[in-house]
Protein backbone atom coordinates (compact mmCIF):
# COMPACT_ATOMS: atom_id res chain seq x y z
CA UNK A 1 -6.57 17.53 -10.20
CA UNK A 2 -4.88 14.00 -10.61
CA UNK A 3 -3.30 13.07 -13.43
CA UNK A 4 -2.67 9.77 -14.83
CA UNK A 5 0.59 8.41 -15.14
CA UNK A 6 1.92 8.47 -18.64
CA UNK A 7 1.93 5.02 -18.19
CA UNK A 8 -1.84 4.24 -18.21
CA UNK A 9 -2.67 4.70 -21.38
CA UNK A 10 -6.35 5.24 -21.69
CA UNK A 11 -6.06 3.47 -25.64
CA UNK A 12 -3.35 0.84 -25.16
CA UNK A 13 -2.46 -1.88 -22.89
CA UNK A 14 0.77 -1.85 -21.03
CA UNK A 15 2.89 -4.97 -20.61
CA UNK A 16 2.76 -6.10 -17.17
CA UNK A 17 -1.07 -5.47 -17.03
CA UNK A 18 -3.42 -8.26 -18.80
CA UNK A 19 -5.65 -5.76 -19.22
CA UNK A 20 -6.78 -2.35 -19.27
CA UNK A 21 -5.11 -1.37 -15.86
CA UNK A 22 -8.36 1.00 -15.29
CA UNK A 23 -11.02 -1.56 -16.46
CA UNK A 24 -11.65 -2.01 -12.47
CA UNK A 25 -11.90 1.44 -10.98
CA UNK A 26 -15.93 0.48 -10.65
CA UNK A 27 -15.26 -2.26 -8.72
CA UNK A 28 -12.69 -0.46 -5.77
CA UNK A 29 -15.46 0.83 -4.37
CA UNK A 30 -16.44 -2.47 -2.76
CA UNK A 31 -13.47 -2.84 -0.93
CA UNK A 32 -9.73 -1.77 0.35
CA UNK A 33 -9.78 -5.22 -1.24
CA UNK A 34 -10.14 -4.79 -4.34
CA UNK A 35 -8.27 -1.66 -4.39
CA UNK A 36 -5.16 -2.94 -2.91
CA UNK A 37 -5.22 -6.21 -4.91
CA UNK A 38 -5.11 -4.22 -8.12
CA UNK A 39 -1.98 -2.65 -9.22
CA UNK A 40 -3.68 0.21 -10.51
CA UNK A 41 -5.54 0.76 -7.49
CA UNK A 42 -2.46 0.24 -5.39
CA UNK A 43 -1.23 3.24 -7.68
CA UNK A 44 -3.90 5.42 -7.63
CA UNK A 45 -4.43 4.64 -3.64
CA UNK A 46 -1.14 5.76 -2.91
CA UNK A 47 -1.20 8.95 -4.62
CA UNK A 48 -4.34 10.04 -2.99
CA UNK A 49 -2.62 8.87 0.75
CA UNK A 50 0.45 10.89 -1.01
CA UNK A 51 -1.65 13.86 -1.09
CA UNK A 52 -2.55 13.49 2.72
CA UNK A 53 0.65 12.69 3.96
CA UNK A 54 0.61 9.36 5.00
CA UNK A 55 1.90 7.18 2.03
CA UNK A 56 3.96 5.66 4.10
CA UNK A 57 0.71 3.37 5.08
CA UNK A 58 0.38 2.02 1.83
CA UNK A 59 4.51 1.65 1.04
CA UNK A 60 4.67 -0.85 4.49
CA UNK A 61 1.66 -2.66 3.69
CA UNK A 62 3.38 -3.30 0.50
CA UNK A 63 6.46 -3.77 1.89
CA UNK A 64 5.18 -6.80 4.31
CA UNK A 65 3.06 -8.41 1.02
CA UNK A 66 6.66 -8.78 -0.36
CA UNK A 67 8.74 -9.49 2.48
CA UNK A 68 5.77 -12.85 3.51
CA UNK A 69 7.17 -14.22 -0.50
CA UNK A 70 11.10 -14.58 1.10
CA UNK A 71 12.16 -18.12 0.65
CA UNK A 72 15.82 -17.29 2.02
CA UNK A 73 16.78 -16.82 5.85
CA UNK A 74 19.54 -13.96 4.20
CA UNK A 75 17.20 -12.49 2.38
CA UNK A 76 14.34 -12.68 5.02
CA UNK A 77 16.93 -10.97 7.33
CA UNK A 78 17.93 -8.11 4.94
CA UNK A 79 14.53 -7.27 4.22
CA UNK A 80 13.35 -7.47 7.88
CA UNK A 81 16.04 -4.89 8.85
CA UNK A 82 15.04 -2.64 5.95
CA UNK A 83 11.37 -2.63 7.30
CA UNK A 84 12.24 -2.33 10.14
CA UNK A 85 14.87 1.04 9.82
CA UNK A 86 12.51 2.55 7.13
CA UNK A 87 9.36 1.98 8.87
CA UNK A 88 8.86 0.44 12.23
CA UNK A 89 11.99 2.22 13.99
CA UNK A 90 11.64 5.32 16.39
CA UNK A 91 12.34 8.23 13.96
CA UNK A 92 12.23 6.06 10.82
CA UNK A 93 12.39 7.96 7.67
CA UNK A 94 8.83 6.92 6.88
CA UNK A 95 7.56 5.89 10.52
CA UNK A 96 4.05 4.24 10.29
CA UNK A 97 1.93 5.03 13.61
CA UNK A 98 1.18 2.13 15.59
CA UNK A 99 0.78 1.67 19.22
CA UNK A 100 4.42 1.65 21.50
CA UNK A 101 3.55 -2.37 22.45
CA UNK A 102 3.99 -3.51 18.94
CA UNK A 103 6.89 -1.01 18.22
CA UNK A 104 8.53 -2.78 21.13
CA UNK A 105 8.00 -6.15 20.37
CA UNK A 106 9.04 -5.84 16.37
CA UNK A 107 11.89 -4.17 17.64
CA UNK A 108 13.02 -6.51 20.53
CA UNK A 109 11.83 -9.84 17.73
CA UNK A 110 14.24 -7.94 14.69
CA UNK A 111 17.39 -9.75 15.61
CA UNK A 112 15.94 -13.21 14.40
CA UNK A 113 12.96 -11.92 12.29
CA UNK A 114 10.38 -14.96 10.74
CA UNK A 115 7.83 -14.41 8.39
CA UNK A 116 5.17 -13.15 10.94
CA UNK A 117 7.33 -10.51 12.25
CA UNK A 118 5.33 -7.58 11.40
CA UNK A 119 1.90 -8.76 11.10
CA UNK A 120 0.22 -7.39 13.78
CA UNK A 121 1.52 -3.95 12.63
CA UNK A 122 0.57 -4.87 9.35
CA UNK A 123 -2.83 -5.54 10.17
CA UNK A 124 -2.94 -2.01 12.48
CA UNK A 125 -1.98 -0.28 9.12
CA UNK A 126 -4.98 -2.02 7.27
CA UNK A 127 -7.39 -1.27 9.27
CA UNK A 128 -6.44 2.28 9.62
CA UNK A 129 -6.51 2.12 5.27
CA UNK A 130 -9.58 0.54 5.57
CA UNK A 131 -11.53 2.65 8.04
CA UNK A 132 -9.92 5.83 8.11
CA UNK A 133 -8.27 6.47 4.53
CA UNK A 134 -10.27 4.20 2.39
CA UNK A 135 -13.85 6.72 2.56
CA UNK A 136 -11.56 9.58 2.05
CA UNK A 137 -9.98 7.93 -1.57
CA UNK A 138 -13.61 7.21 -2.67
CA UNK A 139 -14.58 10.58 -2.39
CA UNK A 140 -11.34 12.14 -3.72
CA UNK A 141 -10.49 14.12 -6.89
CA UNK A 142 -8.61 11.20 -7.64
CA UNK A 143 -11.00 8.40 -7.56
CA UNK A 144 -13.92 10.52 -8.80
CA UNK A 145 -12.07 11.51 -11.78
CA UNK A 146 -10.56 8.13 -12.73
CA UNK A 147 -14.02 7.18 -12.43
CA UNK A 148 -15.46 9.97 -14.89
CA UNK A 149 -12.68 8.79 -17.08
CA UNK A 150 -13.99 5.57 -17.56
CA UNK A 151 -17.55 6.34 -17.41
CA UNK A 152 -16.27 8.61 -20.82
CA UNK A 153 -14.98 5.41 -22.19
């Protein structure tokens, strides 16, 4: 069974939430959405895809969220090539699975990256949340039982 964190206290609020981080759990059932624009749920989420092996999904979705914020061309650069080695690259330490076309074409683009560079993979890795992973979260130990816990509440 899932535990959670120390840091979600089921009595007290934590500092960087303005709220109850598990006031929402109800509401992640409508959507990825709503799951993945949640920190909590982006949390909980990615120890359930932890469980099955493919966090690595949810760590390069995150990963592109951040990297579309870069104001800099250096930093926009930096980050692109960290993507790109931890996640995109043949035999990356956390390779996401996308078709060879957009491998090719993020890898042959990395030497002057913009801030689009991996959104067609990015979008590949939602939808395969969203369709494939997403059903399996609602129905997991995890979800159910953060769901029990604030049904106790």
């Amino acid at each position: 069974m899932w535990k959670i964190p120390r840091r979600f206290s089921l009595t007290g609020r934590l500092c960087c939430f303005p709220k109850d981080p598990l006031e929402d759990v109800e509401t992640w059932s409508e959507s990825v959405d709503k799951v993945l624009g949640c920190k909590a749920g982006q949390i909980a989420f990615r120890e359930f895809l932890k469980s099955e092996y493919s966090e690595e999904n949810i760590l390069f979705w995150l990963a592109c969220e951040e990297y579309k914020k870069i104001k800099t061309v250096p930093e926009m650069i930096s980050s692109a090539n960290r993507i790109y080695s931890e996640f995109v690259q043949t035999e990356a330490p956390r390779q996401i699975n996308i078709d060879c076309g957009t491998r090719e074409n993020i890898t042959k683009n990395i030497s002057q990256p913009t801030l689009t560079s991996f959104d067609t993979a990015q979008k590949l890795i939602y939808s395969l949340m969203a369709r494939d992973c997403y059903p399996r979260f609602l129905k997991s130990d995890i979800y159910q039982g953060l769901l029990r816990r604030t049904d106790s509440r």
